[in-house]
PDBML (XML) file of the C-alpha atoms, coordinates in Angstrom:
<?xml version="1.0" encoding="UTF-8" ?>
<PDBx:datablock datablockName="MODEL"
   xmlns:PDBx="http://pdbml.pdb.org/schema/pdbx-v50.xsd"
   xmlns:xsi="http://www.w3.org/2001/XMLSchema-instance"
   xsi:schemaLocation="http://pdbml.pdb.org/schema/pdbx-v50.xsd pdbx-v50.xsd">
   <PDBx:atom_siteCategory>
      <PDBx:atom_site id="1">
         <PDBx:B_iso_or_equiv>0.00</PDBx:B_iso_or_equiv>
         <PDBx:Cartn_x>-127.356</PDBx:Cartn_x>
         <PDBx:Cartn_y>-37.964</PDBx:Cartn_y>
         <PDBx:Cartn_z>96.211</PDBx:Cartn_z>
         <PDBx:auth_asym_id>A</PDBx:auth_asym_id>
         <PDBx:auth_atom_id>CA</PDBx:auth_atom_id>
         <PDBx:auth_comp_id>UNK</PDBx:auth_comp_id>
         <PDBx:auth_seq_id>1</PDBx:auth_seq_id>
         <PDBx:group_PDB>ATOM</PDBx:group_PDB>
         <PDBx:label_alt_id xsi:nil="true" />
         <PDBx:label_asym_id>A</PDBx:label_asym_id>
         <PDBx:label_atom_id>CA</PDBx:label_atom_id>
         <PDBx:label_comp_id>UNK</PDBx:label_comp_id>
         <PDBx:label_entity_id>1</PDBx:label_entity_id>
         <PDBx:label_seq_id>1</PDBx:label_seq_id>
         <PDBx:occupancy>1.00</PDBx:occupancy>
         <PDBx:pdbx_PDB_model_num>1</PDBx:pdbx_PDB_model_num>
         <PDBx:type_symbol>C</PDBx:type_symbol>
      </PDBx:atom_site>
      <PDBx:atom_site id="2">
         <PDBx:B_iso_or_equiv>0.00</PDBx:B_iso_or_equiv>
         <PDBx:Cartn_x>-127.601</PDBx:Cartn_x>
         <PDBx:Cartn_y>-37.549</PDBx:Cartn_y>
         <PDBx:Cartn_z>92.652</PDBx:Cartn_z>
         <PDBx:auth_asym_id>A</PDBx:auth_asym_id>
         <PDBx:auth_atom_id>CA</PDBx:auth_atom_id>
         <PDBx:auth_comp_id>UNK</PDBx:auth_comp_id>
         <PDBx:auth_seq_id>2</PDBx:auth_seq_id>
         <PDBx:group_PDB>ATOM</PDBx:group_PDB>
         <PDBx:label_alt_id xsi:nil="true" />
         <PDBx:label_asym_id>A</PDBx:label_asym_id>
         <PDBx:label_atom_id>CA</PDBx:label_atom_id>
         <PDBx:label_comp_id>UNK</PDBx:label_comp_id>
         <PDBx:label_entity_id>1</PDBx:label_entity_id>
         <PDBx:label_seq_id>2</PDBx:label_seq_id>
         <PDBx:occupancy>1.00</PDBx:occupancy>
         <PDBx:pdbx_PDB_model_num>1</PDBx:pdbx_PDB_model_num>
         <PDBx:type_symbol>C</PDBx:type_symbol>
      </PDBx:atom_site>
      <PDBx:atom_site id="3">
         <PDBx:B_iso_or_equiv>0.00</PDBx:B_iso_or_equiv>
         <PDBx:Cartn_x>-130.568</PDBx:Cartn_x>
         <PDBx:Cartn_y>-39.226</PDBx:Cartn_y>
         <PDBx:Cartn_z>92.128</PDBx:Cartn_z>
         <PDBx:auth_asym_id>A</PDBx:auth_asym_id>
         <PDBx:auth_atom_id>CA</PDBx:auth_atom_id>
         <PDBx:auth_comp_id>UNK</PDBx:auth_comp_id>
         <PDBx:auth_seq_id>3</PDBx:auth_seq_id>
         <PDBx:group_PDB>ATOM</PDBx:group_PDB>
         <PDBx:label_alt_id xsi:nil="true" />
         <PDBx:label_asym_id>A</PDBx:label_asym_id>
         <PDBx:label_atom_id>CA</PDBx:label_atom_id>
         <PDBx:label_comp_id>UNK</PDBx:label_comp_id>
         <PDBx:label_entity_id>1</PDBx:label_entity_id>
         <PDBx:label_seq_id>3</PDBx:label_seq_id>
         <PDBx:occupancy>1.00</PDBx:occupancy>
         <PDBx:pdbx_PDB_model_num>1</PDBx:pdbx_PDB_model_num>
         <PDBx:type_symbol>C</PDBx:type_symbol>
      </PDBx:atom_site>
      <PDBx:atom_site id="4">
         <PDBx:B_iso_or_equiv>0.00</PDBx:B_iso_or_equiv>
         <PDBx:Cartn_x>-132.408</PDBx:Cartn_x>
         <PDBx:Cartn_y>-37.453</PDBx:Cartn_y>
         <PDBx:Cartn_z>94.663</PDBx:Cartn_z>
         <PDBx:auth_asym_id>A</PDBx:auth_asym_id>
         <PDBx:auth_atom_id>CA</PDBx:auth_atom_id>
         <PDBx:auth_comp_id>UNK</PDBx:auth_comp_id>
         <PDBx:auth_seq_id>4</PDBx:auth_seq_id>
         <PDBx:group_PDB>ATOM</PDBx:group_PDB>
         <PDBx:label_alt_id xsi:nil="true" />
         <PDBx:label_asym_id>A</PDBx:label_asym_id>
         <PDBx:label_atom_id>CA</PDBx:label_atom_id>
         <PDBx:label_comp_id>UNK</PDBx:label_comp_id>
         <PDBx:label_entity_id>1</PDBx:label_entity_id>
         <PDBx:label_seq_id>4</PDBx:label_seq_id>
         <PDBx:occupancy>1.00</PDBx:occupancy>
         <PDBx:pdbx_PDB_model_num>1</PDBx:pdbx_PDB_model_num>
         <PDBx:type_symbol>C</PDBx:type_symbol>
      </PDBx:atom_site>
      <PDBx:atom_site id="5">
         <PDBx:B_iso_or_equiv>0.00</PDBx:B_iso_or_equiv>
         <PDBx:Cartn_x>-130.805</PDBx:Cartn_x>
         <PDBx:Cartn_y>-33.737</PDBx:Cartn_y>
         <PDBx:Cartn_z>93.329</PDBx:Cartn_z>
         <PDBx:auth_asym_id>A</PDBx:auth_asym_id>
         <PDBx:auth_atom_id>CA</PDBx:auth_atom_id>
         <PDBx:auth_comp_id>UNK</PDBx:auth_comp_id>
         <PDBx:auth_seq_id>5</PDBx:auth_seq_id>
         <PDBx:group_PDB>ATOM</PDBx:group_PDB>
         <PDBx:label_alt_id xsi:nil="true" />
         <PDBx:label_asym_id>A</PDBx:label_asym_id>
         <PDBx:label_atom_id>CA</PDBx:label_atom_id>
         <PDBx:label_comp_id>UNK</PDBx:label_comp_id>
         <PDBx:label_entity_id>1</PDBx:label_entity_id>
         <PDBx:label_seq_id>5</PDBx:label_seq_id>
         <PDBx:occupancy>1.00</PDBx:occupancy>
         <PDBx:pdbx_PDB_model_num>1</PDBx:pdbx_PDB_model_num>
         <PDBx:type_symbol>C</PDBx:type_symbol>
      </PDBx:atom_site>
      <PDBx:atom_site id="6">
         <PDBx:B_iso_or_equiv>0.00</PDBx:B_iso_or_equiv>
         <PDBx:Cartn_x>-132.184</PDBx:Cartn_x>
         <PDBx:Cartn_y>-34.855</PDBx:Cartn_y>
         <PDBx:Cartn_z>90.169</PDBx:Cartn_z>
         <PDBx:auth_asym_id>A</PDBx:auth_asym_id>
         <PDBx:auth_atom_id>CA</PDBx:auth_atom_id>
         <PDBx:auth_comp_id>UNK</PDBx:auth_comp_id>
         <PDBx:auth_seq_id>6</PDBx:auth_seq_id>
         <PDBx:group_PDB>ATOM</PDBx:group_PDB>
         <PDBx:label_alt_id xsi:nil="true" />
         <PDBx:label_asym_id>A</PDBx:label_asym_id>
         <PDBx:label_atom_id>CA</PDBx:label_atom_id>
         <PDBx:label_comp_id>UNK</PDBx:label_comp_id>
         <PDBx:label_entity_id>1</PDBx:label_entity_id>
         <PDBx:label_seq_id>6</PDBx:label_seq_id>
         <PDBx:occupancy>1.00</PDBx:occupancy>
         <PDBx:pdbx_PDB_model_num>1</PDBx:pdbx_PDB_model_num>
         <PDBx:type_symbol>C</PDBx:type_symbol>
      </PDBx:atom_site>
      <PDBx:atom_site id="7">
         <PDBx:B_iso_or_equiv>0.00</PDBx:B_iso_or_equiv>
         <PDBx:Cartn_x>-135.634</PDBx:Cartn_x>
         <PDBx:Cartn_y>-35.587</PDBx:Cartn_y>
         <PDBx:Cartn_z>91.045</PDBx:Cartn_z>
         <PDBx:auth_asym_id>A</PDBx:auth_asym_id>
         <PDBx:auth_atom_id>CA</PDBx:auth_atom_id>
         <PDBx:auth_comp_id>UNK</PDBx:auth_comp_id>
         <PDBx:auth_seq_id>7</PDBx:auth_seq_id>
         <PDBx:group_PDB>ATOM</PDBx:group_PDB>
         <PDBx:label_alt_id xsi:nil="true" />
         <PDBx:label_asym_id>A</PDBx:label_asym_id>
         <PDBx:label_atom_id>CA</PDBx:label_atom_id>
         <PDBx:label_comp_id>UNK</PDBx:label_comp_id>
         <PDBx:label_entity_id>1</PDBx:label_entity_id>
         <PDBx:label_seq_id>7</PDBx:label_seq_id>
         <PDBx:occupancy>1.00</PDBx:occupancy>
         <PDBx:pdbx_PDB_model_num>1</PDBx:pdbx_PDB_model_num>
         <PDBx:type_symbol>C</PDBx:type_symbol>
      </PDBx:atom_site>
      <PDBx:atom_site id="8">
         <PDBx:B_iso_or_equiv>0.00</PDBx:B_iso_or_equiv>
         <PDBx:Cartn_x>-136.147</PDBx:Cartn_x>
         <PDBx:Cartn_y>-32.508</PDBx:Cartn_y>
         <PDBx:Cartn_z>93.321</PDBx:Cartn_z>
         <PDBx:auth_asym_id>A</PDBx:auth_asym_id>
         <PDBx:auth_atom_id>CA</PDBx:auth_atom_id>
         <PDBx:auth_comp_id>UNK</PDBx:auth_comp_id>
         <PDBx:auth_seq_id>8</PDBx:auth_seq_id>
         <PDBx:group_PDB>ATOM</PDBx:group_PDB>
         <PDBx:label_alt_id xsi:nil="true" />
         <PDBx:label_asym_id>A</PDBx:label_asym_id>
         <PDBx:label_atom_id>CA</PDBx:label_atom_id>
         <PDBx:label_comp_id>UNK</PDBx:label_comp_id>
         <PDBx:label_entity_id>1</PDBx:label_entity_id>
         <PDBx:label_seq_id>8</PDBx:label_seq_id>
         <PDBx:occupancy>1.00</PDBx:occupancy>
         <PDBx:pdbx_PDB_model_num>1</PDBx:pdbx_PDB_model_num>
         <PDBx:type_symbol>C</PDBx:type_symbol>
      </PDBx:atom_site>
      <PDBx:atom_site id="9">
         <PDBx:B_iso_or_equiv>0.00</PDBx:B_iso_or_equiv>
         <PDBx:Cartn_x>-134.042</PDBx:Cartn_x>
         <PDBx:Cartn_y>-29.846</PDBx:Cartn_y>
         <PDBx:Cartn_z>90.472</PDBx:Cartn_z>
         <PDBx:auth_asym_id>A</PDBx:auth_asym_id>
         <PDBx:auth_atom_id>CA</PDBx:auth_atom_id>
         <PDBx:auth_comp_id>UNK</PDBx:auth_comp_id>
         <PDBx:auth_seq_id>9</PDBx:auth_seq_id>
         <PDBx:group_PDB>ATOM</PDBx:group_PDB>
         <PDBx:label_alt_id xsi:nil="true" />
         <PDBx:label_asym_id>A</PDBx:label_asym_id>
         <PDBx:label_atom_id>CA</PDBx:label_atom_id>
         <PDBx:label_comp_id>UNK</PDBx:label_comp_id>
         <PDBx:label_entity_id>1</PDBx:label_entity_id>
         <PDBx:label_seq_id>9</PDBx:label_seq_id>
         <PDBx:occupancy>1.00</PDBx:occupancy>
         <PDBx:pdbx_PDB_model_num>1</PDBx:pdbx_PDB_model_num>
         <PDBx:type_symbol>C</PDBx:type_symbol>
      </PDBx:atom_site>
      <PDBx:atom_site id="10">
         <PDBx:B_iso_or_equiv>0.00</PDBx:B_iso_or_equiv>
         <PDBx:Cartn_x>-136.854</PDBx:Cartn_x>
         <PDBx:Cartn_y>-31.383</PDBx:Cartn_y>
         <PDBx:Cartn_z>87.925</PDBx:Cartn_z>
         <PDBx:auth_asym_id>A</PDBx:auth_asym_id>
         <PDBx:auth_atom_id>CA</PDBx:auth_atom_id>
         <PDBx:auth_comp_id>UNK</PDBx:auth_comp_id>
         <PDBx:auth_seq_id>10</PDBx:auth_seq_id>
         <PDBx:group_PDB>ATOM</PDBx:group_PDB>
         <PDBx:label_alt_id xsi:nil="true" />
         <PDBx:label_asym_id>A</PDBx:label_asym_id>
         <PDBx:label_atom_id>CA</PDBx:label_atom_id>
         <PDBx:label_comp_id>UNK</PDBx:label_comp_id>
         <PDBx:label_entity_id>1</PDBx:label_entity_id>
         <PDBx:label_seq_id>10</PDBx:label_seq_id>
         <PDBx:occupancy>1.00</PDBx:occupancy>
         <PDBx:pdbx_PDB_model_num>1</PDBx:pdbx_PDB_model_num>
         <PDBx:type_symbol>C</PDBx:type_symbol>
      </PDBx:atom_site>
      <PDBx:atom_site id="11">
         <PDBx:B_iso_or_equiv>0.00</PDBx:B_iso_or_equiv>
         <PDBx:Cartn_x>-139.567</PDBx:Cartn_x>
         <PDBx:Cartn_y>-31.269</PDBx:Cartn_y>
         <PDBx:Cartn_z>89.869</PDBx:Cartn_z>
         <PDBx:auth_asym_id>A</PDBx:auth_asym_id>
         <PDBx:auth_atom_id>CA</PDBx:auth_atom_id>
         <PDBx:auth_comp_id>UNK</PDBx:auth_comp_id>
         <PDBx:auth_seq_id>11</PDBx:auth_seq_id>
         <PDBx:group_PDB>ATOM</PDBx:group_PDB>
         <PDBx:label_alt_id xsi:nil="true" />
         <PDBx:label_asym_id>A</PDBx:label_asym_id>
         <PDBx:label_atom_id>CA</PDBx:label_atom_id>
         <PDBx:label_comp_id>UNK</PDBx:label_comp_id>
         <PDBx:label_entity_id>1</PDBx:label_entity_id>
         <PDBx:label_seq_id>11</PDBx:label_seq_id>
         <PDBx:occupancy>1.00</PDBx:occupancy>
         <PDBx:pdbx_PDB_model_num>1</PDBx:pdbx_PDB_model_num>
         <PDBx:type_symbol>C</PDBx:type_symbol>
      </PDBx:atom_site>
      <PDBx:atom_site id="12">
         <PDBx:B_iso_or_equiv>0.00</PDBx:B_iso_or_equiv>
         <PDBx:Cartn_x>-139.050</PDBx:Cartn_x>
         <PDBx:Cartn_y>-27.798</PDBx:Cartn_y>
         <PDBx:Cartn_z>90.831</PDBx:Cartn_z>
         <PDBx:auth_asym_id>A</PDBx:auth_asym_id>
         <PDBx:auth_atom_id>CA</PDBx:auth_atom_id>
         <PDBx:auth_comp_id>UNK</PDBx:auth_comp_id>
         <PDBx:auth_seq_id>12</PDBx:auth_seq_id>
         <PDBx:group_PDB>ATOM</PDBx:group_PDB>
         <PDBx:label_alt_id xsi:nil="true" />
         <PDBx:label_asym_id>A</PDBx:label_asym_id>
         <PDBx:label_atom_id>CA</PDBx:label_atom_id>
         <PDBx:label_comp_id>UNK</PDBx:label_comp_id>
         <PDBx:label_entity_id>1</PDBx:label_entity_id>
         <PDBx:label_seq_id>12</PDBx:label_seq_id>
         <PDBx:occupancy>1.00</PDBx:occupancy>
         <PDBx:pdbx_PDB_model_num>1</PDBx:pdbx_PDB_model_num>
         <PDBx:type_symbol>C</PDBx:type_symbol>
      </PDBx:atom_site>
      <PDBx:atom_site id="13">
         <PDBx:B_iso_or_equiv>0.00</PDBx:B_iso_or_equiv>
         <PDBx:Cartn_x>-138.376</PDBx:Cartn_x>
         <PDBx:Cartn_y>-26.403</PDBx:Cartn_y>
         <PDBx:Cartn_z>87.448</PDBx:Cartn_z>
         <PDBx:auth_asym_id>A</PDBx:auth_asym_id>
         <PDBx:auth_atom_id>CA</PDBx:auth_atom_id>
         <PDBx:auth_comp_id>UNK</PDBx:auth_comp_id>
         <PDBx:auth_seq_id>13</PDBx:auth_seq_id>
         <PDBx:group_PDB>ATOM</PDBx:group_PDB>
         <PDBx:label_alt_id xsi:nil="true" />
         <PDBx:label_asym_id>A</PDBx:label_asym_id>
         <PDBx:label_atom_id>CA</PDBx:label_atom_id>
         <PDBx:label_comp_id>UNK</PDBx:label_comp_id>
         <PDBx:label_entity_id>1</PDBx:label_entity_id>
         <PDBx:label_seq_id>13</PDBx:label_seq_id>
         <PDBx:occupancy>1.00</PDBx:occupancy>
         <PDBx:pdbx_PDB_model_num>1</PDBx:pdbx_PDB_model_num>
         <PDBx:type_symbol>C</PDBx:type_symbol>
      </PDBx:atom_site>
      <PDBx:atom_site id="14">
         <PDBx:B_iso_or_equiv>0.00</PDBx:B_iso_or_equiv>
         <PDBx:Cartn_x>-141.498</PDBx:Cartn_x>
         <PDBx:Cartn_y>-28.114</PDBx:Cartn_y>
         <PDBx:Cartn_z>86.282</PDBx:Cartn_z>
         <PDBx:auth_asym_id>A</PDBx:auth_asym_id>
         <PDBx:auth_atom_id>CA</PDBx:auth_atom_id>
         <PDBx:auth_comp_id>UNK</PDBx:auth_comp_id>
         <PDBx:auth_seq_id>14</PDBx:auth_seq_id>
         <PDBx:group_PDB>ATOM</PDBx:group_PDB>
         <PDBx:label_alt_id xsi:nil="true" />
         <PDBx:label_asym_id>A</PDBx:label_asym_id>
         <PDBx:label_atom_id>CA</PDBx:label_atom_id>
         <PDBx:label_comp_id>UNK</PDBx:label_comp_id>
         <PDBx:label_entity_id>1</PDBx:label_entity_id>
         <PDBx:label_seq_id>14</PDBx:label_seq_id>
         <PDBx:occupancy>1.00</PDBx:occupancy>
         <PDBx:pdbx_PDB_model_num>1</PDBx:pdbx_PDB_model_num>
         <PDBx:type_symbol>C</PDBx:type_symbol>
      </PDBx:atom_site>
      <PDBx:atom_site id="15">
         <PDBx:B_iso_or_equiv>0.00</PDBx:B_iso_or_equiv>
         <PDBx:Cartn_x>-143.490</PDBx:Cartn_x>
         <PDBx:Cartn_y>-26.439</PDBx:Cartn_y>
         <PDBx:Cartn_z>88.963</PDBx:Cartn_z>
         <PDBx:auth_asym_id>A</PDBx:auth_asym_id>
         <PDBx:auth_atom_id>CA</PDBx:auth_atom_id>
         <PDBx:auth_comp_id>UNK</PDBx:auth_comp_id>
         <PDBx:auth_seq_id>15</PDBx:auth_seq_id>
         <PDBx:group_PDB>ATOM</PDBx:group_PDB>
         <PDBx:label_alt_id xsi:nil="true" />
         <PDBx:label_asym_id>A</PDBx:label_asym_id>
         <PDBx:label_atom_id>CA</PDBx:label_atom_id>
         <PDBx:label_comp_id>UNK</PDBx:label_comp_id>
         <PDBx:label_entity_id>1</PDBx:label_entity_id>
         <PDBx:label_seq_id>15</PDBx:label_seq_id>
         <PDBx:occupancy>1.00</PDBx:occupancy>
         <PDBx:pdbx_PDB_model_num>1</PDBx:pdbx_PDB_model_num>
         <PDBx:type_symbol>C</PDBx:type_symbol>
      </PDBx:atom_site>
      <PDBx:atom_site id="16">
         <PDBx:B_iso_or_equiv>0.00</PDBx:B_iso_or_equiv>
         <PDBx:Cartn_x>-141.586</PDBx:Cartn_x>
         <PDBx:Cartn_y>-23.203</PDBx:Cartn_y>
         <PDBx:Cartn_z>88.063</PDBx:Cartn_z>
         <PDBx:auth_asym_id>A</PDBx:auth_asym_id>
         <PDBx:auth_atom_id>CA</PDBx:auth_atom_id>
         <PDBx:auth_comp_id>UNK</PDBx:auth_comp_id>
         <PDBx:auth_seq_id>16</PDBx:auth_seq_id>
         <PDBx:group_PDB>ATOM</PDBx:group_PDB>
         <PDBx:label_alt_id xsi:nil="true" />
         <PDBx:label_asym_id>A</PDBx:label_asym_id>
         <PDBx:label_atom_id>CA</PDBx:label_atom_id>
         <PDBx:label_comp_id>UNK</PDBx:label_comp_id>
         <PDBx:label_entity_id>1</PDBx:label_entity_id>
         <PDBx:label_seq_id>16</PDBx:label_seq_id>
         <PDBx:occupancy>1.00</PDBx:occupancy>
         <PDBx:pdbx_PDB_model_num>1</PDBx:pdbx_PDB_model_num>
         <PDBx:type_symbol>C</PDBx:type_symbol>
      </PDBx:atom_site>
      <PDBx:atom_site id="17">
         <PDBx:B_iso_or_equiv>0.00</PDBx:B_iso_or_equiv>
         <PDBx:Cartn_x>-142.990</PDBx:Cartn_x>
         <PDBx:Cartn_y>-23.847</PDBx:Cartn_y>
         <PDBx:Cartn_z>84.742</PDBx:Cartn_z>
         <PDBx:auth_asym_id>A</PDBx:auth_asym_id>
         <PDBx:auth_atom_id>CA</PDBx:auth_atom_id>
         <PDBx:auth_comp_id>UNK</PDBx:auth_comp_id>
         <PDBx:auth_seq_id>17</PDBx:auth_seq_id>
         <PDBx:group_PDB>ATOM</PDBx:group_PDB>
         <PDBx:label_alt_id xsi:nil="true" />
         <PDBx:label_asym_id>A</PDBx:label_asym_id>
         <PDBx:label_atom_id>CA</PDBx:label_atom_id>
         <PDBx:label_comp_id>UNK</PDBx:label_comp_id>
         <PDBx:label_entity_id>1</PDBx:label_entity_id>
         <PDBx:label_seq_id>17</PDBx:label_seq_id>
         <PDBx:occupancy>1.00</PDBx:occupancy>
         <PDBx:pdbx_PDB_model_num>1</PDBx:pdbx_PDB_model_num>
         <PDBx:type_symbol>C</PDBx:type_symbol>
      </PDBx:atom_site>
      <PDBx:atom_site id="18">
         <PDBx:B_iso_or_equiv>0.00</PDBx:B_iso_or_equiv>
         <PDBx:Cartn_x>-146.844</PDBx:Cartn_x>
         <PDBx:Cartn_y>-24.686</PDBx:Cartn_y>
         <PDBx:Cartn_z>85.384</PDBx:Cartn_z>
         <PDBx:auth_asym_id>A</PDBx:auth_asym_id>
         <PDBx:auth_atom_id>CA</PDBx:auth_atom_id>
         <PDBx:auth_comp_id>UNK</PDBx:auth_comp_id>
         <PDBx:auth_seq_id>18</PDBx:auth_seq_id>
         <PDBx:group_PDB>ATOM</PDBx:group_PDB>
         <PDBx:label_alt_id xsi:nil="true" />
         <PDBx:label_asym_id>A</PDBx:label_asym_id>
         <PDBx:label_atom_id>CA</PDBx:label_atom_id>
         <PDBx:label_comp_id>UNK</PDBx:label_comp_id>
         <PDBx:label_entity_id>1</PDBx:label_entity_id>
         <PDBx:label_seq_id>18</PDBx:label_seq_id>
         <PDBx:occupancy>1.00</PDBx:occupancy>
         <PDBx:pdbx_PDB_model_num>1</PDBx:pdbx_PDB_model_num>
         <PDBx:type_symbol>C</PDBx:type_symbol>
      </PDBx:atom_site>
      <PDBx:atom_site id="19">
         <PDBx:B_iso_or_equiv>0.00</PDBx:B_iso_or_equiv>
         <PDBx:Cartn_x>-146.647</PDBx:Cartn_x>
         <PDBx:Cartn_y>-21.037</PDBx:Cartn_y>
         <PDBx:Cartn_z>87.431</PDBx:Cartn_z>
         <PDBx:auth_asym_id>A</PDBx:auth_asym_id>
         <PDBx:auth_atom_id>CA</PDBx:auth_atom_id>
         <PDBx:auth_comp_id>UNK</PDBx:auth_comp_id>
         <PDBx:auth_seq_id>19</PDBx:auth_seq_id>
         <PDBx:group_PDB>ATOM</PDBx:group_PDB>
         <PDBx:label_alt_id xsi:nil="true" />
         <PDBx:label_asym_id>A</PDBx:label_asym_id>
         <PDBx:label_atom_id>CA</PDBx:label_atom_id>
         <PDBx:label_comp_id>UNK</PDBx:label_comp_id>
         <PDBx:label_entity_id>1</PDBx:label_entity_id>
         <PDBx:label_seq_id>19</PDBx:label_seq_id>
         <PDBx:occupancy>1.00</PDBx:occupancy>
         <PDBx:pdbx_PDB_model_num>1</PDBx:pdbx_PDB_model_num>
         <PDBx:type_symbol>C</PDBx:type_symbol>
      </PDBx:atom_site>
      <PDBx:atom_site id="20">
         <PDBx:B_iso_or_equiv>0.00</PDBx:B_iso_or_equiv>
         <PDBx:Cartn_x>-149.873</PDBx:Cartn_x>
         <PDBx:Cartn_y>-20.106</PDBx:Cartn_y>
         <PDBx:Cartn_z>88.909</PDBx:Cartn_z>
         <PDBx:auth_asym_id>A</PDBx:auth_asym_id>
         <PDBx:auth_atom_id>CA</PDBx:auth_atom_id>
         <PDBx:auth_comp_id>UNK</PDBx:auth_comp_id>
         <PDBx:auth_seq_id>20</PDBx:auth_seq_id>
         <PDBx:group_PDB>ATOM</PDBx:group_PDB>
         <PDBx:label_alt_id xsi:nil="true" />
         <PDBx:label_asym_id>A</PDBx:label_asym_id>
         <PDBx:label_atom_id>CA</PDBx:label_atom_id>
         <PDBx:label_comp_id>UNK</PDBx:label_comp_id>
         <PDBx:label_entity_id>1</PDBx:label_entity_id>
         <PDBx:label_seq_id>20</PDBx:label_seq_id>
         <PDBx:occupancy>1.00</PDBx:occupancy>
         <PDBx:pdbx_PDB_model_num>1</PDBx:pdbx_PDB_model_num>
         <PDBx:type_symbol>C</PDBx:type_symbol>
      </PDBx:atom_site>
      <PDBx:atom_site id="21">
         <PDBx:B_iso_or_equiv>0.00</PDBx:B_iso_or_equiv>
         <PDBx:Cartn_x>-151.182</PDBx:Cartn_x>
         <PDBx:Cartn_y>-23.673</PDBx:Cartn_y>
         <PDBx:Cartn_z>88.668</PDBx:Cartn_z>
         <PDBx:auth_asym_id>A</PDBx:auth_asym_id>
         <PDBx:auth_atom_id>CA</PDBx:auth_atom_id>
         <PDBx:auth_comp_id>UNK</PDBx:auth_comp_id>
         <PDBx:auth_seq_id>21</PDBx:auth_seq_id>
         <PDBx:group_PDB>ATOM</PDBx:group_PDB>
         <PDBx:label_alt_id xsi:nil="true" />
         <PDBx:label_asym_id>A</PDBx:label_asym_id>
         <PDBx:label_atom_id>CA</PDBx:label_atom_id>
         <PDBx:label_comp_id>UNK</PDBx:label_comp_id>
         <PDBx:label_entity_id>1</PDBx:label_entity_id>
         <PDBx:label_seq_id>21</PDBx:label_seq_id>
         <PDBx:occupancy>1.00</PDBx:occupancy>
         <PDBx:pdbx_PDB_model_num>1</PDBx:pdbx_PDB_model_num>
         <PDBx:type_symbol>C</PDBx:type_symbol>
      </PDBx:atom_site>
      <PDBx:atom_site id="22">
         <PDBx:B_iso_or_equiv>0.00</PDBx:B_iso_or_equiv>
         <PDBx:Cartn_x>-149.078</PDBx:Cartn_x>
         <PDBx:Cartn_y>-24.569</PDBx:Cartn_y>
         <PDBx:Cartn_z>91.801</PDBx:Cartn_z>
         <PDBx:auth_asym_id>A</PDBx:auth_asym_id>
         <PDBx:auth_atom_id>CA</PDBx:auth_atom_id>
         <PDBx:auth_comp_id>UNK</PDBx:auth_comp_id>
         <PDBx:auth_seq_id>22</PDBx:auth_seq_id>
         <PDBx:group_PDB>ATOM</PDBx:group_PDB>
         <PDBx:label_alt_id xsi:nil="true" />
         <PDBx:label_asym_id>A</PDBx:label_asym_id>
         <PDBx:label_atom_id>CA</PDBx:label_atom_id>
         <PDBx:label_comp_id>UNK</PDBx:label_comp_id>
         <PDBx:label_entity_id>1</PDBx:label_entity_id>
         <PDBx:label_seq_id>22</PDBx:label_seq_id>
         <PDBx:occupancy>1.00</PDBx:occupancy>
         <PDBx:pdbx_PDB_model_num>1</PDBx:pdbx_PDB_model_num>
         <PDBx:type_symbol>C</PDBx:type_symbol>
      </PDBx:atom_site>
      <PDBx:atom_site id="23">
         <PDBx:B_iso_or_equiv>0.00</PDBx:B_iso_or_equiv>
         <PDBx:Cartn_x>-148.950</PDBx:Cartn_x>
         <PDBx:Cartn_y>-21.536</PDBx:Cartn_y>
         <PDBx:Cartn_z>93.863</PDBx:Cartn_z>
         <PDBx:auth_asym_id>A</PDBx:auth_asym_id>
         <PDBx:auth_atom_id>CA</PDBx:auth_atom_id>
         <PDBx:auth_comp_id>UNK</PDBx:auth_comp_id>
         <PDBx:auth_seq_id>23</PDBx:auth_seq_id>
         <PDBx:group_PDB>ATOM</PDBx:group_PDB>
         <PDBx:label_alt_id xsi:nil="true" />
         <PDBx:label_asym_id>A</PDBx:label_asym_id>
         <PDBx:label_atom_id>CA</PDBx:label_atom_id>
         <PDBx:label_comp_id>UNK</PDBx:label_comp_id>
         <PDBx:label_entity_id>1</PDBx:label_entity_id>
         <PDBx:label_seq_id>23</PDBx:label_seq_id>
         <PDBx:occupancy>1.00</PDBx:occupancy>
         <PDBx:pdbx_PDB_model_num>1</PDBx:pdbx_PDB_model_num>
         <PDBx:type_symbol>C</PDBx:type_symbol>
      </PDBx:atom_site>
      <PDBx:atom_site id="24">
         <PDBx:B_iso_or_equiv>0.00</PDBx:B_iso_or_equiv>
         <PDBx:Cartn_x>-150.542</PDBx:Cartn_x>
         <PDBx:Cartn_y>-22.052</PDBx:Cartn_y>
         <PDBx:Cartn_z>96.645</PDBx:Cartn_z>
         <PDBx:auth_asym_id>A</PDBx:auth_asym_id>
         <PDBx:auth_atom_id>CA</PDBx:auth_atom_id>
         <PDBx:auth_comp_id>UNK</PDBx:auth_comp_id>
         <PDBx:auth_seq_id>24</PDBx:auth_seq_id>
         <PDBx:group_PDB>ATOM</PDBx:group_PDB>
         <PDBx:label_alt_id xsi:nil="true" />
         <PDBx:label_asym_id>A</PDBx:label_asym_id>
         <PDBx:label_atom_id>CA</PDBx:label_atom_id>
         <PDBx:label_comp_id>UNK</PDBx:label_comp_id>
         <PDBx:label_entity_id>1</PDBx:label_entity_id>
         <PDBx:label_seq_id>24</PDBx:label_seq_id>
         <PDBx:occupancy>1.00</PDBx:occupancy>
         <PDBx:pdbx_PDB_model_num>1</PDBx:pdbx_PDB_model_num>
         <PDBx:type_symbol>C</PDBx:type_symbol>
      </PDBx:atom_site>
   </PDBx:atom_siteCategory>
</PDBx:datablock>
């Protein structure tokens, strides 16, 4: 469970961060 928190929390932030890039 913690690995797979980890991997979805910083993918999400990083998408969070590229903004308008991966809006759909």
């Amino acid at each position: 469970t913690p690995e797979i928190v980890s991997r979805i929390v910083h993918t999400i932030k990083a998408s969070v961060d590229r903004g308008a890039e991966t809006v759909q």
